[in-house]
PDB file of N, CA and C in Angstrom:
ATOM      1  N   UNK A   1      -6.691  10.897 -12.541  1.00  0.00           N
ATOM      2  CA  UNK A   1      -5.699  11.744 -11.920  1.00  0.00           C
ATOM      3  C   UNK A   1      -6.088  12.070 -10.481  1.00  0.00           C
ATOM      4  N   UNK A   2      -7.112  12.458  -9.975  1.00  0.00           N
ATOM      5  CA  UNK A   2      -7.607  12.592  -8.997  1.00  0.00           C
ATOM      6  C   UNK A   2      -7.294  11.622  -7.880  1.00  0.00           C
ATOM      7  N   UNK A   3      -8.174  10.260  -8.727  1.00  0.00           N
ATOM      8  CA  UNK A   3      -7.911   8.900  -7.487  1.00  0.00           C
ATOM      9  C   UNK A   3      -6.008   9.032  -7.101  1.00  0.00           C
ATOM     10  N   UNK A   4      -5.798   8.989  -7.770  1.00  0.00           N
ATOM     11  CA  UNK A   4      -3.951   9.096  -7.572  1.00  0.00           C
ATOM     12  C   UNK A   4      -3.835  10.058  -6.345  1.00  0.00           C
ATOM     13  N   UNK A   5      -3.986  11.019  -7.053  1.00  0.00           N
ATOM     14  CA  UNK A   5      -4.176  12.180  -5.739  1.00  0.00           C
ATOM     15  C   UNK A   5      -4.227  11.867  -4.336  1.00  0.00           C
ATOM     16  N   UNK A   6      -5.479  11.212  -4.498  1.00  0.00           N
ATOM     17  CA  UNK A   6      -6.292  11.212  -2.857  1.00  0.00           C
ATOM     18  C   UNK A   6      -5.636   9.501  -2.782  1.00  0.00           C
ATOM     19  N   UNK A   7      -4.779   9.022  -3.141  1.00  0.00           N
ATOM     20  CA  UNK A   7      -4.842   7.590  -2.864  1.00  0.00           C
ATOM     21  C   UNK A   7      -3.164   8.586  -2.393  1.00  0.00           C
ATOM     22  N   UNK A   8      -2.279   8.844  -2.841  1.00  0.00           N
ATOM     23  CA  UNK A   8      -0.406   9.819  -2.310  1.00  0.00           C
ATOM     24  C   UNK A   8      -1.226  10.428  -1.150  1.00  0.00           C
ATOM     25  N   UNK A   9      -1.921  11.121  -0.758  1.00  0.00           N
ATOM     26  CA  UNK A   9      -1.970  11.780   0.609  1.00  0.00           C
ATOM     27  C   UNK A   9      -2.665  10.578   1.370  1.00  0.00           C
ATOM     28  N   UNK A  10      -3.445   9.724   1.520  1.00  0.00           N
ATOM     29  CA  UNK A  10      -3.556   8.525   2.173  1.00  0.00           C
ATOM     30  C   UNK A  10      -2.205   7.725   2.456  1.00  0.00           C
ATOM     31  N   UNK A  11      -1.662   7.823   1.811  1.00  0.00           N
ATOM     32  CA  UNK A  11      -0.816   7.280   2.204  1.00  0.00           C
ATOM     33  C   UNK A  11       0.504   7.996   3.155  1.00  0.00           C
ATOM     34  N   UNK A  12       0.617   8.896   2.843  1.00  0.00           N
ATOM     35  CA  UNK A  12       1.494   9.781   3.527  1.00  0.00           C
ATOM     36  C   UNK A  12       0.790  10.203   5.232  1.00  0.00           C
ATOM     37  N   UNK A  13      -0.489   9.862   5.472  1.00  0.00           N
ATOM     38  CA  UNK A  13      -1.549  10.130   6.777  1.00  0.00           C
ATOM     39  C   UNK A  13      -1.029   9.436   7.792  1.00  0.00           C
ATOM     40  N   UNK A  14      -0.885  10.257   8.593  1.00  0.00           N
ATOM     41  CA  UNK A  14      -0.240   9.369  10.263  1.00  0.00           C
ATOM     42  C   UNK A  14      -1.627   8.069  10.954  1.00  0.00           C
ATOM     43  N   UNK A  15      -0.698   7.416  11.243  1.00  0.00           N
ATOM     44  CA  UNK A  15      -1.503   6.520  11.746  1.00  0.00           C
ATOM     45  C   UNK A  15      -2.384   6.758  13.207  1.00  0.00           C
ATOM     46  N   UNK A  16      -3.780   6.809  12.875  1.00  0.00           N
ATOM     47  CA  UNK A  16      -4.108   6.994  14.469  1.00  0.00           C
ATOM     48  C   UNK A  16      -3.778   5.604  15.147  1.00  0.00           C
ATOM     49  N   UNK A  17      -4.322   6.746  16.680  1.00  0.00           N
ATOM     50  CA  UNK A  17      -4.608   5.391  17.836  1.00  0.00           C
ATOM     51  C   UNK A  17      -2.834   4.330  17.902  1.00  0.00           C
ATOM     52  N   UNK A  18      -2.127   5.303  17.618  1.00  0.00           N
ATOM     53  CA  UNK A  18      -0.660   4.417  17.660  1.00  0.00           C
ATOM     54  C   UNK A  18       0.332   4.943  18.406  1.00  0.00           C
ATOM     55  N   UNK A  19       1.002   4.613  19.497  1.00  0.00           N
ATOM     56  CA  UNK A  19       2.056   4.899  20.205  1.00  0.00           C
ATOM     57  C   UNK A  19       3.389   4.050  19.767  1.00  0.00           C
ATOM     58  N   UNK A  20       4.741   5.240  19.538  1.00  0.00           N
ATOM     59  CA  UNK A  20       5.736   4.838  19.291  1.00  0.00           C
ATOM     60  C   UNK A  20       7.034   4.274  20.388  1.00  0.00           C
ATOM     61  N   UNK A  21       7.418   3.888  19.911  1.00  0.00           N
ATOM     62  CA  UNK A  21       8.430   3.527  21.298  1.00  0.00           C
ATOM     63  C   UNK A  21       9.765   3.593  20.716  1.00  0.00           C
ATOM     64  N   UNK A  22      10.597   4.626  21.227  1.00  0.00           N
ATOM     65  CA  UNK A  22      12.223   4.853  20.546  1.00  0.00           C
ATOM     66  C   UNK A  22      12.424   5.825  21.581  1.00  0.00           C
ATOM     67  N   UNK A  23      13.642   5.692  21.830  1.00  0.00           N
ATOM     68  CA  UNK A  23      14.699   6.432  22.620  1.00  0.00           C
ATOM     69  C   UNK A  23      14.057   6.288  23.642  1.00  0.00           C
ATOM     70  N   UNK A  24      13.808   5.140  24.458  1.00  0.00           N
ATOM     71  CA  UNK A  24      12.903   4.739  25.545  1.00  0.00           C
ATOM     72  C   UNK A  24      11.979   5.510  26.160  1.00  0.00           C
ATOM     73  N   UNK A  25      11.069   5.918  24.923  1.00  0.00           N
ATOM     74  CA  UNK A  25       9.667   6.891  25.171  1.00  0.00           C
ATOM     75  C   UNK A  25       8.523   6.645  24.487  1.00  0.00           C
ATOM     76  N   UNK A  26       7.959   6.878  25.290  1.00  0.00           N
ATOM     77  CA  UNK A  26       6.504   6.626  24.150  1.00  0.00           C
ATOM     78  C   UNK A  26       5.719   7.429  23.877  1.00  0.00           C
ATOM     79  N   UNK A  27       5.938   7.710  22.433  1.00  0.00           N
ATOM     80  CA  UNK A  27       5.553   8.927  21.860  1.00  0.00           C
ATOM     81  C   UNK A  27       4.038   8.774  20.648  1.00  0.00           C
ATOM     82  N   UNK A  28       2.539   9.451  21.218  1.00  0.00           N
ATOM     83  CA  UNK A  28       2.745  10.533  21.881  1.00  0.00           C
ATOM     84  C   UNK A  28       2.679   9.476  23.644  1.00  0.00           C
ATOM     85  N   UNK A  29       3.284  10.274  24.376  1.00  0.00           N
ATOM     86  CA  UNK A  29       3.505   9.901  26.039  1.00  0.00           C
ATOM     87  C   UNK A  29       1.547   9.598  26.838  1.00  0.00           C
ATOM     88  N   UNK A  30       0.372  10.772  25.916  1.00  0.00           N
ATOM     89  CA  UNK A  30      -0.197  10.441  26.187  1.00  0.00           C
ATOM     90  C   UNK A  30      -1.552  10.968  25.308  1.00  0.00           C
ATOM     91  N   UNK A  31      -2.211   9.657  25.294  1.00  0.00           N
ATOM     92  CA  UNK A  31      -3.571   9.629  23.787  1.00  0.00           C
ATOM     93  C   UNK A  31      -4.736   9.388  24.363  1.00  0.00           C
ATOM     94  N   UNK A  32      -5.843  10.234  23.875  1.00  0.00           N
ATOM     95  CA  UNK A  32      -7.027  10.311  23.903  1.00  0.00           C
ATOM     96  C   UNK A  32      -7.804   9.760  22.834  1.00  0.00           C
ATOM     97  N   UNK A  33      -8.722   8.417  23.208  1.00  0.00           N
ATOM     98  CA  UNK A  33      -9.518   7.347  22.170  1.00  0.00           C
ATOM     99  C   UNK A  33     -10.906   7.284  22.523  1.00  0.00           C
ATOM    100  N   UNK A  34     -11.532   6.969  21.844  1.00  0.00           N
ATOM    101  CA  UNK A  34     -13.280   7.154  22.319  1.00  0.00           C
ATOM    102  C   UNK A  34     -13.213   5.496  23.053  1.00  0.00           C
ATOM    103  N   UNK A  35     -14.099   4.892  23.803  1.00  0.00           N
ATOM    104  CA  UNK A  35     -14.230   4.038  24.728  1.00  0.00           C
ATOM    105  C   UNK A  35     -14.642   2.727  23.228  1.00  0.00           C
ATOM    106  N   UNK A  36     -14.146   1.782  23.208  1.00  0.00           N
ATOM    107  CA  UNK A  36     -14.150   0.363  22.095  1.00  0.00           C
ATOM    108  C   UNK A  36     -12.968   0.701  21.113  1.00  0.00           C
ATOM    109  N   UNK A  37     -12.032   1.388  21.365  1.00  0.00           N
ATOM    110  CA  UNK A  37     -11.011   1.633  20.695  1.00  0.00           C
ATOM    111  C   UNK A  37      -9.646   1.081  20.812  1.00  0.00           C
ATOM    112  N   UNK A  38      -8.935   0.337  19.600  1.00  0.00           N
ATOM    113  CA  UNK A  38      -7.784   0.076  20.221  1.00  0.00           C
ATOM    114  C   UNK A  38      -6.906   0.667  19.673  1.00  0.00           C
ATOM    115  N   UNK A  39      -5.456   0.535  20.549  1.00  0.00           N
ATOM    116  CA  UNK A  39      -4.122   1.116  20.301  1.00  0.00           C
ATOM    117  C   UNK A  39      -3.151   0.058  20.729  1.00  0.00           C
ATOM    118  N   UNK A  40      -2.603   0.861  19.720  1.00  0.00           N
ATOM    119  CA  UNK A  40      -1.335  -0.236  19.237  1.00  0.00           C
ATOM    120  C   UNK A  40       0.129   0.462  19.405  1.00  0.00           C
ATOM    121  N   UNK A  41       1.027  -0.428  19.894  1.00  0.00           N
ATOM    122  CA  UNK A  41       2.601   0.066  20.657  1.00  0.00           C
ATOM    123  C   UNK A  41       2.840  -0.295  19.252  1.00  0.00           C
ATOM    124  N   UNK A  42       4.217   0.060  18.730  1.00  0.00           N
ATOM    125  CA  UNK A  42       4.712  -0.389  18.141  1.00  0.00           C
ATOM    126  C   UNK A  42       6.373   0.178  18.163  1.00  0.00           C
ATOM    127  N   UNK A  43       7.066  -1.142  18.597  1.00  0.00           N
ATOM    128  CA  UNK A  43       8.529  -0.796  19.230  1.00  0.00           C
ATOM    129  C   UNK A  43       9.392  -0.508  18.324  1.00  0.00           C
ATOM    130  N   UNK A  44      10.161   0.795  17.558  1.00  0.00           N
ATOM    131  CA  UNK A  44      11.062   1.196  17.212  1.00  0.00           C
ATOM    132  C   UNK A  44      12.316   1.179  17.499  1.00  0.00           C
ATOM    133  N   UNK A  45      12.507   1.048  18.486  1.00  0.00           N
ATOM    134  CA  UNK A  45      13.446   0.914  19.269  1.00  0.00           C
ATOM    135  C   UNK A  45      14.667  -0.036  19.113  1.00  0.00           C
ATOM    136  N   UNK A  46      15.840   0.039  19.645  1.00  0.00           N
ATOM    137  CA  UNK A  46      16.800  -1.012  19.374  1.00  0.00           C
ATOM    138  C   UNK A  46      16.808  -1.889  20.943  1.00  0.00           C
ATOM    139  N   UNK A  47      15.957  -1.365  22.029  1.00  0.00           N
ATOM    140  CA  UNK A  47      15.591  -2.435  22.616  1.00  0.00           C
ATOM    141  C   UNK A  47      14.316  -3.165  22.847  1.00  0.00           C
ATOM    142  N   UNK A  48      14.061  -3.979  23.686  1.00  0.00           N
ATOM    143  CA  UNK A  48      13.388  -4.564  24.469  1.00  0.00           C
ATOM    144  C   UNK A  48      12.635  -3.725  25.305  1.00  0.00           C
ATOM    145  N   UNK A  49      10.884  -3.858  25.012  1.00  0.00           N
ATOM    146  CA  UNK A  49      10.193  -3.126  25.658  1.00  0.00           C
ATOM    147  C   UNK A  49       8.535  -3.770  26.123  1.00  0.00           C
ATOM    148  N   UNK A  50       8.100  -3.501  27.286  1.00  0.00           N
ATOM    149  CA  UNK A  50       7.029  -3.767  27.389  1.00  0.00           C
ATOM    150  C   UNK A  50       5.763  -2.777  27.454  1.00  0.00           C
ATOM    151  N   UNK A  51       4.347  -2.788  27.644  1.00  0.00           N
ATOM    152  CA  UNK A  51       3.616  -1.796  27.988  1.00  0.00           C
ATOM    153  C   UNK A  51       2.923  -2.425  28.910  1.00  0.00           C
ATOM    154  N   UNK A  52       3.108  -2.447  29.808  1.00  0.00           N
ATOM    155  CA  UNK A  52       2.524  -3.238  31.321  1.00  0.00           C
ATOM    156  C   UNK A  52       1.319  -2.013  31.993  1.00  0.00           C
ATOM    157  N   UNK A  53       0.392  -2.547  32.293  1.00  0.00           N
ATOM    158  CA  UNK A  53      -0.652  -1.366  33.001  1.00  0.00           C
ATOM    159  C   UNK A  53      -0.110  -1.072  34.203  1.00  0.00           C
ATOM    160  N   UNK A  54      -0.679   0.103  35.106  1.00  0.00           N
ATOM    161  CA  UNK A  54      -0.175   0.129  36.458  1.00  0.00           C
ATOM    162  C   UNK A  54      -1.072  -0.524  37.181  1.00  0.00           C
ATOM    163  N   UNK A  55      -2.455  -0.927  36.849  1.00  0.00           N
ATOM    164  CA  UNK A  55      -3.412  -1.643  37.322  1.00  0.00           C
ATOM    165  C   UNK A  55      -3.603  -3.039  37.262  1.00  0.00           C
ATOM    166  N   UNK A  56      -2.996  -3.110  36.516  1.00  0.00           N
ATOM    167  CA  UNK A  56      -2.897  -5.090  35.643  1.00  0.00           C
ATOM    168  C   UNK A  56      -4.034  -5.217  35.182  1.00  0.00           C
ATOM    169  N   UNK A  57      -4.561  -4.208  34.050  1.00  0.00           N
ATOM    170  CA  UNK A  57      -5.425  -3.979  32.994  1.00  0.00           C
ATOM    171  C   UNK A  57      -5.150  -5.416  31.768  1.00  0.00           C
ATOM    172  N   UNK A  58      -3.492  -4.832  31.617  1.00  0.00           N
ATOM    173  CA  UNK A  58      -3.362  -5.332  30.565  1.00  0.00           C
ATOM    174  C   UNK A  58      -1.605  -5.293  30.619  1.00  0.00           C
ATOM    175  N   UNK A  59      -0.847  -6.554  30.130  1.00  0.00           N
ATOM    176  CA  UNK A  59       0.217  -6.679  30.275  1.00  0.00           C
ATOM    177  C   UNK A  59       0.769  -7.101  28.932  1.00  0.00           C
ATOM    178  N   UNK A  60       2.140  -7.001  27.743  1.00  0.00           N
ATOM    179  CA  UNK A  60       1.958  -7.331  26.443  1.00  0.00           C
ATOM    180  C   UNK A  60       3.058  -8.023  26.898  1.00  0.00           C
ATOM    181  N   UNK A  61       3.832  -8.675  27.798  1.00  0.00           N
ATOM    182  CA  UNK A  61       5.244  -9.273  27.618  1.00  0.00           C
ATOM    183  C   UNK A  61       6.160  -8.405  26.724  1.00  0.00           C
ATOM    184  N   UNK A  62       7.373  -9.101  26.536  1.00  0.00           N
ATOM    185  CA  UNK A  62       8.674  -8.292  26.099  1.00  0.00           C
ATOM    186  C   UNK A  62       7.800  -8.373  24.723  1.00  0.00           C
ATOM    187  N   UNK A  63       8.333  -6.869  24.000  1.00  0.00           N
ATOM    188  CA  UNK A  63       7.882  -6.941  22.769  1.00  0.00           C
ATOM    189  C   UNK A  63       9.292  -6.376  22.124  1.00  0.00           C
ATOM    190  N   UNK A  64       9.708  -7.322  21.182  1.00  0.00           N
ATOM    191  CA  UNK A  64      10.812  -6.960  20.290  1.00  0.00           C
ATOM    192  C   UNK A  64      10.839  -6.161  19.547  1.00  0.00           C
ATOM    193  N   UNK A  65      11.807  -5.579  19.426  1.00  0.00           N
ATOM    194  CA  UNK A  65      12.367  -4.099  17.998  1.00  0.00           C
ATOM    195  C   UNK A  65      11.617  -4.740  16.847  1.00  0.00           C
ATOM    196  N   UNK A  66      10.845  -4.155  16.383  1.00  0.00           N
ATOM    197  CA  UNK A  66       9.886  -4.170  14.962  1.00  0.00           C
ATOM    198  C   UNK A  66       8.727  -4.742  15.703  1.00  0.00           C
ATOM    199  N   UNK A  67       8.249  -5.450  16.382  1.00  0.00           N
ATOM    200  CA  UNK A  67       7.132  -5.828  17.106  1.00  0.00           C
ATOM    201  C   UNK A  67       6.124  -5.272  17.326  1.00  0.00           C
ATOM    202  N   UNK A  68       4.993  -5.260  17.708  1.00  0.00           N
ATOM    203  CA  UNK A  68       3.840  -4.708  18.135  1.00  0.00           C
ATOM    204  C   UNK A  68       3.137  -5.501  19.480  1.00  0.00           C
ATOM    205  N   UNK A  69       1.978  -4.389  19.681  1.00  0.00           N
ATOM    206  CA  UNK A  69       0.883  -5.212  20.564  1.00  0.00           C
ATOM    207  C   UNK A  69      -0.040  -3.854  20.752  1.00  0.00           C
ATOM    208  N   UNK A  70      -1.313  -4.528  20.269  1.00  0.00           N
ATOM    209  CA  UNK A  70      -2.588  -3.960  20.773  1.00  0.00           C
ATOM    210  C   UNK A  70      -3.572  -4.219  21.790  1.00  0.00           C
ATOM    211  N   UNK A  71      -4.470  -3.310  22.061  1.00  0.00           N
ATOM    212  CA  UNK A  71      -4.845  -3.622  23.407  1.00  0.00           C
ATOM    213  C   UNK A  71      -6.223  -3.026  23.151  1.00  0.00           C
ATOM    214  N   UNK A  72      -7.372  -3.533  23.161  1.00  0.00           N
ATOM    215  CA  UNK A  72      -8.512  -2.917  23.284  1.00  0.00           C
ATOM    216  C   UNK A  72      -9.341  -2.344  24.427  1.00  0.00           C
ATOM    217  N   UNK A  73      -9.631  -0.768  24.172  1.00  0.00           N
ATOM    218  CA  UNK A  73      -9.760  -0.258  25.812  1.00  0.00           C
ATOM    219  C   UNK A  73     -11.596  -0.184  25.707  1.00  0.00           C
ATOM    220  N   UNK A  74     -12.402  -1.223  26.324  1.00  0.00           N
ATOM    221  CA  UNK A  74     -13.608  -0.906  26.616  1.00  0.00           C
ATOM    222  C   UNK A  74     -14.758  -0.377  26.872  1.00  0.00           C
ATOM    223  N   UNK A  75     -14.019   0.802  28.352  1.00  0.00           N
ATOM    224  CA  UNK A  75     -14.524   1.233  29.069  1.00  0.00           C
ATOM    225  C   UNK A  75     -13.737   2.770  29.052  1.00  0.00           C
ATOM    226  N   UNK A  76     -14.253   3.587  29.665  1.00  0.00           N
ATOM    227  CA  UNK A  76     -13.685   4.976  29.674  1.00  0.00           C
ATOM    228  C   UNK A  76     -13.113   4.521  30.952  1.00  0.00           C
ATOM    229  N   UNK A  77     -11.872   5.748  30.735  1.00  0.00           N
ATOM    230  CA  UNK A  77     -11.100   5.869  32.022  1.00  0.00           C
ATOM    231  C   UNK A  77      -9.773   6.385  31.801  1.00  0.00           C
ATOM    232  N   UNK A  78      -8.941   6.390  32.847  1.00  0.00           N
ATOM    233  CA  UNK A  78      -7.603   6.765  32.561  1.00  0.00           C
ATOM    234  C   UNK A  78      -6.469   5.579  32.931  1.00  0.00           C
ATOM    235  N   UNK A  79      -6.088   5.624  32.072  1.00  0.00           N
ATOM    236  CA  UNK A  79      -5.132   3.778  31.877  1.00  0.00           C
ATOM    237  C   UNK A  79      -3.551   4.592  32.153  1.00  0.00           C
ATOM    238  N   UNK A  80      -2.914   4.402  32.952  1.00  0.00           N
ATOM    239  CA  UNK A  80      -1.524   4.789  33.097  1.00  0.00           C
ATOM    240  C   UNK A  80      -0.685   3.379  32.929  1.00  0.00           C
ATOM    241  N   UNK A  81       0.525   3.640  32.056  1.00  0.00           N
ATOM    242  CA  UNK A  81       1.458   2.095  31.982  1.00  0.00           C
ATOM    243  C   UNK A  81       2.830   2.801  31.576  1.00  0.00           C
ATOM    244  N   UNK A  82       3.507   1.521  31.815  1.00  0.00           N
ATOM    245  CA  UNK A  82       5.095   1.486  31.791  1.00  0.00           C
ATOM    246  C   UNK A  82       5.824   0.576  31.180  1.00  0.00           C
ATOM    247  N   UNK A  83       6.843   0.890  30.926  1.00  0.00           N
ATOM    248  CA  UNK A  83       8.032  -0.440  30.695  1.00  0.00           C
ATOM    249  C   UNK A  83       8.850  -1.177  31.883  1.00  0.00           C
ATOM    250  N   UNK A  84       8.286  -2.016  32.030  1.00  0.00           N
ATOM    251  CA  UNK A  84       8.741  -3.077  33.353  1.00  0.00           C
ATOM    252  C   UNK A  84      10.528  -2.839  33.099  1.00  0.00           C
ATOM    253  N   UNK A  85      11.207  -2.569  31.967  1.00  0.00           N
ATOM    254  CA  UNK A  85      12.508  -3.028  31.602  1.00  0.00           C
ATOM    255  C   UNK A  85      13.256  -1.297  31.696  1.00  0.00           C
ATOM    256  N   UNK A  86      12.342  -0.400  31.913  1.00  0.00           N
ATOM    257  CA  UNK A  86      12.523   1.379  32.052  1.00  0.00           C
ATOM    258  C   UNK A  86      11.705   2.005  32.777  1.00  0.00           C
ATOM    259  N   UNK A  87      11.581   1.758  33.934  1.00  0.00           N
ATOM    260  CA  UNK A  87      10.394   2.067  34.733  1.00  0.00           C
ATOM    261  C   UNK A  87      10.211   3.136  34.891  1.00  0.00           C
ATOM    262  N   UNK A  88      11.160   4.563  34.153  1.00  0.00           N
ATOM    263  CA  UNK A  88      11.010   5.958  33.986  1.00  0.00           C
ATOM    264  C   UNK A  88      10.296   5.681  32.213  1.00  0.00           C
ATOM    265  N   UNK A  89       9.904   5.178  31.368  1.00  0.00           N
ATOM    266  CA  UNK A  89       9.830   5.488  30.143  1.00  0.00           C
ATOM    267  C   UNK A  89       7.372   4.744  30.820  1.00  0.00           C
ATOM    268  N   UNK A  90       7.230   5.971  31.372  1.00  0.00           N
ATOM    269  CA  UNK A  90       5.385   5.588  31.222  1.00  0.00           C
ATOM    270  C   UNK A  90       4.663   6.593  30.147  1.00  0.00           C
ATOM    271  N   UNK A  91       3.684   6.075  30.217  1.00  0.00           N
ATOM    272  CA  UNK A  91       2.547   6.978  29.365  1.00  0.00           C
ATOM    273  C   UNK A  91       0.822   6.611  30.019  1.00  0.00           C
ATOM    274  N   UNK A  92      -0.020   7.495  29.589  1.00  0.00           N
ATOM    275  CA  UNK A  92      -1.758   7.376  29.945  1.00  0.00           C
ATOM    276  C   UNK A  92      -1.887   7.254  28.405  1.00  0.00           C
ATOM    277  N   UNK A  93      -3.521   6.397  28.947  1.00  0.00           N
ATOM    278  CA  UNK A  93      -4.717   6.362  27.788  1.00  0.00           C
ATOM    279  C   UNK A  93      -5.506   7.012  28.204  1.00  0.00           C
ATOM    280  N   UNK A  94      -6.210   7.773  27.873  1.00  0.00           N
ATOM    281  CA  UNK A  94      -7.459   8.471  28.067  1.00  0.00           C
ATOM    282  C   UNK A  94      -8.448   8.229  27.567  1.00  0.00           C
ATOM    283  N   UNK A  95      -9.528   7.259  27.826  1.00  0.00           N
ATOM    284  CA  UNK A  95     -10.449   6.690  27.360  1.00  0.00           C
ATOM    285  C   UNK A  95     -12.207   7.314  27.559  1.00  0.00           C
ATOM    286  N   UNK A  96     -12.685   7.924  26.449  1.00  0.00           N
ATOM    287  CA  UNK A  96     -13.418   8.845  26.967  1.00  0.00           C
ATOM    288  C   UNK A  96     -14.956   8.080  26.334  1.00  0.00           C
ATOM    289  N   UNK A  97     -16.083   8.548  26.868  1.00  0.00           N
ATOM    290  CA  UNK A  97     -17.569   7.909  26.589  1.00  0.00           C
ATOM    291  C   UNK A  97     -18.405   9.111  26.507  1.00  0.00           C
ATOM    292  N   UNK A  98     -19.413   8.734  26.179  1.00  0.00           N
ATOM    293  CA  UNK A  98     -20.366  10.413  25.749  1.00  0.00           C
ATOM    294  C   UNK A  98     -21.428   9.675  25.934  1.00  0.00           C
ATOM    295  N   UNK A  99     -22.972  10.369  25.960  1.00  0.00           N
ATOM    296  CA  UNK A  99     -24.034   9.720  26.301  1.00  0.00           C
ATOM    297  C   UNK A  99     -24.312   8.894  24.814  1.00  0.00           C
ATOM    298  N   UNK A 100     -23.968  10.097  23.796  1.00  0.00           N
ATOM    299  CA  UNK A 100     -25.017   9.616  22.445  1.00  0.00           C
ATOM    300  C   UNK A 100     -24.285   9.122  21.515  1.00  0.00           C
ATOM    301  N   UNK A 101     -23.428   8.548  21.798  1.00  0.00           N
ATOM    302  CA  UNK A 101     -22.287   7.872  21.029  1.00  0.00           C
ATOM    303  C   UNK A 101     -21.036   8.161  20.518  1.00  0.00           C
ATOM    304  N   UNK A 102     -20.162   8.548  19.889  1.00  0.00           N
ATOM    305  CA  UNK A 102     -18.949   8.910  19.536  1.00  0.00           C
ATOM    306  C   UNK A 102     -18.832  10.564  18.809  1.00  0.00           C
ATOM    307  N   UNK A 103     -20.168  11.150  19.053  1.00  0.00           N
ATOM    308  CA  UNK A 103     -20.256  12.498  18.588  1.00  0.00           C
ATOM    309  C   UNK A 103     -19.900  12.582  17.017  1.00  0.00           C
ATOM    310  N   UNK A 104     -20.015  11.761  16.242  1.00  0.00           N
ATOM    311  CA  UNK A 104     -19.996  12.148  14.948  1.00  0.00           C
ATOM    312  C   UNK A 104     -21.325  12.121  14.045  1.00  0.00           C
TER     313      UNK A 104
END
């Protein structure tokens, strides 16, 4: 009875490290990940969307309604990007590093 338990609230658990894309936004607009972490778009949307860096970090091409694309962020820093196709719909990564590792 238990495993059941803890296996219904696993499943019901939001997905980290994931940005949504609907109503030409990307929600959350902006996420904080420890530095070797990736995140993943994933387009809701009924259009056509990209996540293009403002730096040319990293570019995913058009990504279609149900589609995805992940991106692995390395290094700490602050990653700002957009939709080449909504050039008002941007968001940041916030990519953060610590001396002694991921603090856990």
């Amino acid at each position: 009875m238990v495993v059941l338990f803890l296996a219904a609230c696993k499943s019901n658990s939001p997905v980290l490290n994931q940005v949504m894309m609907k109503g030409n936004n990307f929600s959350p607009n902006s996420l904080s990940v420890p530095a070797g972490t990736s995140v993943t778009w994933v387009n809701n949307d009924t259009t056509t969307h990209t996540v293009t860096s403002d730096n040319g970090f990293f570019d995913s091409g058009d990504i279609l309604k149900g589609k995805s694309y992940k991106y692995l962020f390395p290094t700490g820093g602050t990653y700002t990007y957009h939709d080449t196709h909504d050039t008002g719909m941007t968001g940041t990564v916030i990519v953060t590093t610590t001396g002694g590792g991921y603090g856990y």
